[in-house]
N, C-alpha and C. Protein backbone atom coordinates (compact mmCIF):
# COMPACT_ATOMS: atom_id res chain seq x y z
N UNK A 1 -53.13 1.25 19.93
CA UNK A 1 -52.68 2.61 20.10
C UNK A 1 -51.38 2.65 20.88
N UNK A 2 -51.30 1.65 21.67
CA UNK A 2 -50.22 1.88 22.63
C UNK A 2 -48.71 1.30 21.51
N UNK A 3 -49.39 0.53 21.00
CA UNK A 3 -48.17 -0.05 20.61
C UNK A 3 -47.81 0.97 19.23
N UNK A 4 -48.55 1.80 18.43
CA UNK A 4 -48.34 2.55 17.51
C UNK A 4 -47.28 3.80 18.43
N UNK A 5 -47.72 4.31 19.51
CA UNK A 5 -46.79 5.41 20.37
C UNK A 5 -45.27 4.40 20.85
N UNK A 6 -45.39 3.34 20.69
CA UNK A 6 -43.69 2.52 21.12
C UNK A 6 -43.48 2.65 20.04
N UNK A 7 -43.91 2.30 18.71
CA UNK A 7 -43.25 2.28 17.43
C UNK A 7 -42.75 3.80 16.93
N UNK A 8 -43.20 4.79 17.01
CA UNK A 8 -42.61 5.78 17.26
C UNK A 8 -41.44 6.47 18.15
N UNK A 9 -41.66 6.01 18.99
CA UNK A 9 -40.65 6.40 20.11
C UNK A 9 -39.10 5.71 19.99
N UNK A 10 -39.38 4.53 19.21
CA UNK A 10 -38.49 4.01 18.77
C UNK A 10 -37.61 4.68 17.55
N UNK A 11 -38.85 5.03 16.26
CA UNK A 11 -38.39 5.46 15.31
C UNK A 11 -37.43 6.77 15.75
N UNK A 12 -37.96 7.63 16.43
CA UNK A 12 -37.57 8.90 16.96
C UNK A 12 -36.08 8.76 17.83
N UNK A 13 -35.91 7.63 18.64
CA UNK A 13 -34.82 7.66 19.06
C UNK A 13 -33.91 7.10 18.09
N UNK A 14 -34.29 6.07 17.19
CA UNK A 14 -33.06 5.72 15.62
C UNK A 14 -33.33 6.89 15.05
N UNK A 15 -33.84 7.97 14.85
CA UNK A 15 -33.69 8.96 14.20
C UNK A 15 -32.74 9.95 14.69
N UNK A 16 -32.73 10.27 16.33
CA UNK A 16 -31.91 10.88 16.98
C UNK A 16 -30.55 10.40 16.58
N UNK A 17 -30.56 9.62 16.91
CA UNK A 17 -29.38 8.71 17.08
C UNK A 17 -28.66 8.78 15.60
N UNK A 18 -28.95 8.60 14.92
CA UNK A 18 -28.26 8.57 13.26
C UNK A 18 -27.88 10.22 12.90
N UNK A 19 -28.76 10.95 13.09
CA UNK A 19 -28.82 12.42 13.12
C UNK A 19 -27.60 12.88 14.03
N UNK A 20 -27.25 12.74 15.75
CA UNK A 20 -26.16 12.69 16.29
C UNK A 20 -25.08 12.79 15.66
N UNK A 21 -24.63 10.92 14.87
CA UNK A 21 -23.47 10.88 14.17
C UNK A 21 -23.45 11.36 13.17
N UNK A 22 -24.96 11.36 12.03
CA UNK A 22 -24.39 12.86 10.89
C UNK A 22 -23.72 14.12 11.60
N UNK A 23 -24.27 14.58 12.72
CA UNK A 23 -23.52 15.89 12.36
C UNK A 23 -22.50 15.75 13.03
N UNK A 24 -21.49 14.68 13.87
CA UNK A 24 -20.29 14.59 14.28
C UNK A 24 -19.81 14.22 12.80
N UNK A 25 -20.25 13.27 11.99
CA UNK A 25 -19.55 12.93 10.76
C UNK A 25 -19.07 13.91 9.84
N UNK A 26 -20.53 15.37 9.85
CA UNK A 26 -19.92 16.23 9.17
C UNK A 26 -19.14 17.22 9.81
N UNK A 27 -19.30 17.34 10.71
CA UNK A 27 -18.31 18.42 11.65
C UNK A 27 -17.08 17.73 11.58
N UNK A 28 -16.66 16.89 11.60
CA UNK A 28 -15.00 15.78 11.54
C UNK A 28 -15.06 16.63 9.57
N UNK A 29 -15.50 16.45 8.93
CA UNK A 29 -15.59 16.58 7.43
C UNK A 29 -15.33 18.02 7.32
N UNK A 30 -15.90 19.09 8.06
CA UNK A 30 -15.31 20.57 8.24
C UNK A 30 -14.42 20.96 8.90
N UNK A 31 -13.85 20.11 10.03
CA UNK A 31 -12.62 20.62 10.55
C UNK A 31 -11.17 20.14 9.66
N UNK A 32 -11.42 19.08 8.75
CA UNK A 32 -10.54 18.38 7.86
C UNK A 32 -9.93 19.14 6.90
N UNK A 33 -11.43 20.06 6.35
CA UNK A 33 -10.96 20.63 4.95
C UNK A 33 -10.44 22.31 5.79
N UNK A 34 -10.62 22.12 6.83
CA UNK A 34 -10.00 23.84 7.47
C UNK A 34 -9.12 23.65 7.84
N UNK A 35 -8.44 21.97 8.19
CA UNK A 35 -6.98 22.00 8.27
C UNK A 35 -6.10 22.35 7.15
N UNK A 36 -6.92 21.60 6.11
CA UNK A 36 -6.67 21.42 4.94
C UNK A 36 -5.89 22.72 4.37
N UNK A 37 -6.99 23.61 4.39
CA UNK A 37 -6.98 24.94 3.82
C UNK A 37 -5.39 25.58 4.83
N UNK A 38 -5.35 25.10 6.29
CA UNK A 38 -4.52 25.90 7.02
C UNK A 38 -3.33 25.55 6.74
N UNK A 39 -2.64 24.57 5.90
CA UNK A 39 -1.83 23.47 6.03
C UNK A 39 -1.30 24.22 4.54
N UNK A 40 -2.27 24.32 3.61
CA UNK A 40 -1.70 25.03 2.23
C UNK A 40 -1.49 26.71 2.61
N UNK A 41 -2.10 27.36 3.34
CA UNK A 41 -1.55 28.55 3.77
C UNK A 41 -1.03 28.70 4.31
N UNK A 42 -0.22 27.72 5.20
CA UNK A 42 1.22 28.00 5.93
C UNK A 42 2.51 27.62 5.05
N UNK A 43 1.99 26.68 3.90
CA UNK A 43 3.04 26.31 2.74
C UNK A 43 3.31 27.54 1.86
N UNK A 44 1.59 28.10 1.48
CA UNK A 44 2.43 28.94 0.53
C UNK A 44 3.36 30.40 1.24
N UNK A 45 2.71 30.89 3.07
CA UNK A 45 3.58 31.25 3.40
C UNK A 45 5.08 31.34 3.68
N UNK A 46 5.26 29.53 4.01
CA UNK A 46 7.11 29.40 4.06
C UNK A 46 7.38 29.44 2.43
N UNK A 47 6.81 29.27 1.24
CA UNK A 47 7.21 29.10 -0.06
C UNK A 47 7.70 30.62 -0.47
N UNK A 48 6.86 31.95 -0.05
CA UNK A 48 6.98 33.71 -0.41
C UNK A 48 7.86 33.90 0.78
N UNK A 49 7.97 32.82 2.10
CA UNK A 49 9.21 33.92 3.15
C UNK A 49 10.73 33.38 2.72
N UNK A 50 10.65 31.89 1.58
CA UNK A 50 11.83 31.42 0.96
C UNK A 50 12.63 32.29 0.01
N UNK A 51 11.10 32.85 -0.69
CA UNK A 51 11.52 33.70 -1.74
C UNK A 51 12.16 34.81 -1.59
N UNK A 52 11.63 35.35 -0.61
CA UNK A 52 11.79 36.88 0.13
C UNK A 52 13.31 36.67 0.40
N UNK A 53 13.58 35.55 1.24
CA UNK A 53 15.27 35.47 1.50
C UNK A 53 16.20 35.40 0.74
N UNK A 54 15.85 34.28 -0.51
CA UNK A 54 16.58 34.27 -1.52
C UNK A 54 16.64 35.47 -2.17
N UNK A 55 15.54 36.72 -2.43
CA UNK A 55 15.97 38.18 -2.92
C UNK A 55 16.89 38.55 -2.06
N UNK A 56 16.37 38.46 -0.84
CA UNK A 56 17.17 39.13 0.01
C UNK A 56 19.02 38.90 0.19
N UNK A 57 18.95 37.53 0.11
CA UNK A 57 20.39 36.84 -0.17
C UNK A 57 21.34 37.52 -1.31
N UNK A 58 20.25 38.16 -2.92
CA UNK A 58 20.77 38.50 -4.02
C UNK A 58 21.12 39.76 -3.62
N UNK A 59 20.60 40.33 -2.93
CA UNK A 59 20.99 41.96 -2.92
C UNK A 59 21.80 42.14 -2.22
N UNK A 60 22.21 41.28 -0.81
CA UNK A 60 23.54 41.79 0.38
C UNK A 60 24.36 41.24 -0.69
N UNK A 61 24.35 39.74 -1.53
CA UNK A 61 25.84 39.67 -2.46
C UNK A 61 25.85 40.76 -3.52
N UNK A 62 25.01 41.50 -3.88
CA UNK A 62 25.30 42.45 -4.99
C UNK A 62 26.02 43.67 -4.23
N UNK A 63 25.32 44.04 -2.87
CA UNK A 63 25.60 45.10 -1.90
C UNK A 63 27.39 44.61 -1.84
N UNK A 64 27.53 43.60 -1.50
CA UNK A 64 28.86 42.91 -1.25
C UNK A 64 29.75 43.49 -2.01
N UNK A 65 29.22 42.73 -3.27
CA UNK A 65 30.53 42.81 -4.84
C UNK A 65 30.63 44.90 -5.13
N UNK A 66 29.56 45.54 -4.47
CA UNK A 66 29.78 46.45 -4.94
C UNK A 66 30.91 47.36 -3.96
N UNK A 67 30.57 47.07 -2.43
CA UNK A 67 31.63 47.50 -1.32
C UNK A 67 32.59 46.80 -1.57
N UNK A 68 33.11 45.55 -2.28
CA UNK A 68 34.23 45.72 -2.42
C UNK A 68 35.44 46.15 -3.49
N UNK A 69 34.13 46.63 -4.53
CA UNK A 69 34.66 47.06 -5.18
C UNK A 69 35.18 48.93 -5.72
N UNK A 70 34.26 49.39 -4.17
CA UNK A 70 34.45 50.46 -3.69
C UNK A 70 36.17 50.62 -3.30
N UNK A 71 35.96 49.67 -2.05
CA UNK A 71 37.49 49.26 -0.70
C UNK A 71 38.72 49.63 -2.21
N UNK A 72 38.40 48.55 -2.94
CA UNK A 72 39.47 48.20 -4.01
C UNK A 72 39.78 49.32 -4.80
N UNK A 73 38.81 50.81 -5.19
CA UNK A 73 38.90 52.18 -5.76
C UNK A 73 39.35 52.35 -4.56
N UNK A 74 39.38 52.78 -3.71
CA UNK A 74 39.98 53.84 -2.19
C UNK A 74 41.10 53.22 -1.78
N UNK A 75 41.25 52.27 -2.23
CA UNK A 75 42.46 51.35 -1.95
C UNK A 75 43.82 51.70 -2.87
N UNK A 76 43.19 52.01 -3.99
CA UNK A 76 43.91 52.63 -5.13
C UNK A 76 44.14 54.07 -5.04
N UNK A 77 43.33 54.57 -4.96
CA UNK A 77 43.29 56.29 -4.16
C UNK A 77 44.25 56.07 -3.99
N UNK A 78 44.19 55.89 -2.41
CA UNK A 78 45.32 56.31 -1.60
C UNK A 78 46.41 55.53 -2.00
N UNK A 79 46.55 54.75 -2.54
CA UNK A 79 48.40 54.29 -2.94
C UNK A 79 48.16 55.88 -4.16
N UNK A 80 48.07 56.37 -4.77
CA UNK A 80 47.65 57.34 -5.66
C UNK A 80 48.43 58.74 -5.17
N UNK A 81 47.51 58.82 -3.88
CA UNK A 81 47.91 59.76 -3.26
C UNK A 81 49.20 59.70 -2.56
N UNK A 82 49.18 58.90 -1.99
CA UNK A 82 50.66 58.48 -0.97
C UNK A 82 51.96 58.78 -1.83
N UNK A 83 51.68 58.03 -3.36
CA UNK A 83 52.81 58.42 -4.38
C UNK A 83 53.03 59.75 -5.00
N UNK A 84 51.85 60.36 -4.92
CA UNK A 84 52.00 61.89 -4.94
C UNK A 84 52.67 63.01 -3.83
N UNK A 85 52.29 62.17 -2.57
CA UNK A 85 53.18 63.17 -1.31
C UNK A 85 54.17 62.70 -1.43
């Protein structure tokens, strides 16, 4: 009897013990794939704030070509006018 309660006590602590490193093994295995996940959502964020700039880039040069092609009418104006006074 005595020796059936050591053979247990044994089993129970290799059972602890293996059980321990499963769940450090799987907890290392869930913080991996949540980097994982954090690592592609900060990509596809800089990938839409790239995009966003590059629109943004298209519209001040369109804003651009169009003020100067304002300057260049008012520019004409007034030589227009000037030759009229």
């Amino acid at each position: 009897m005595a020796d059936d309660t050591y053979l247990y006590s044994i089993f129970w602590f290799v059972v602890l013990i293996v059980s321990v490193f499963a769940m450090r093994m799987i907890g290392t295995i869930v913080q991996a794939k949540a980097k994982t996940a954090d690592q592609q959502n900060y990509r596809d964020l800089a990938e839409r704030a790239v995009a966003a700039l590059e629109q943004q880039t298209g519209t001040i040069n369109a804003l651009r070509n169009e003020l100067t092609a304002a300057r260049t009418t008012l520019s004409n104006v007034e030589k227009i006018l000037k030759q009229v006074e």
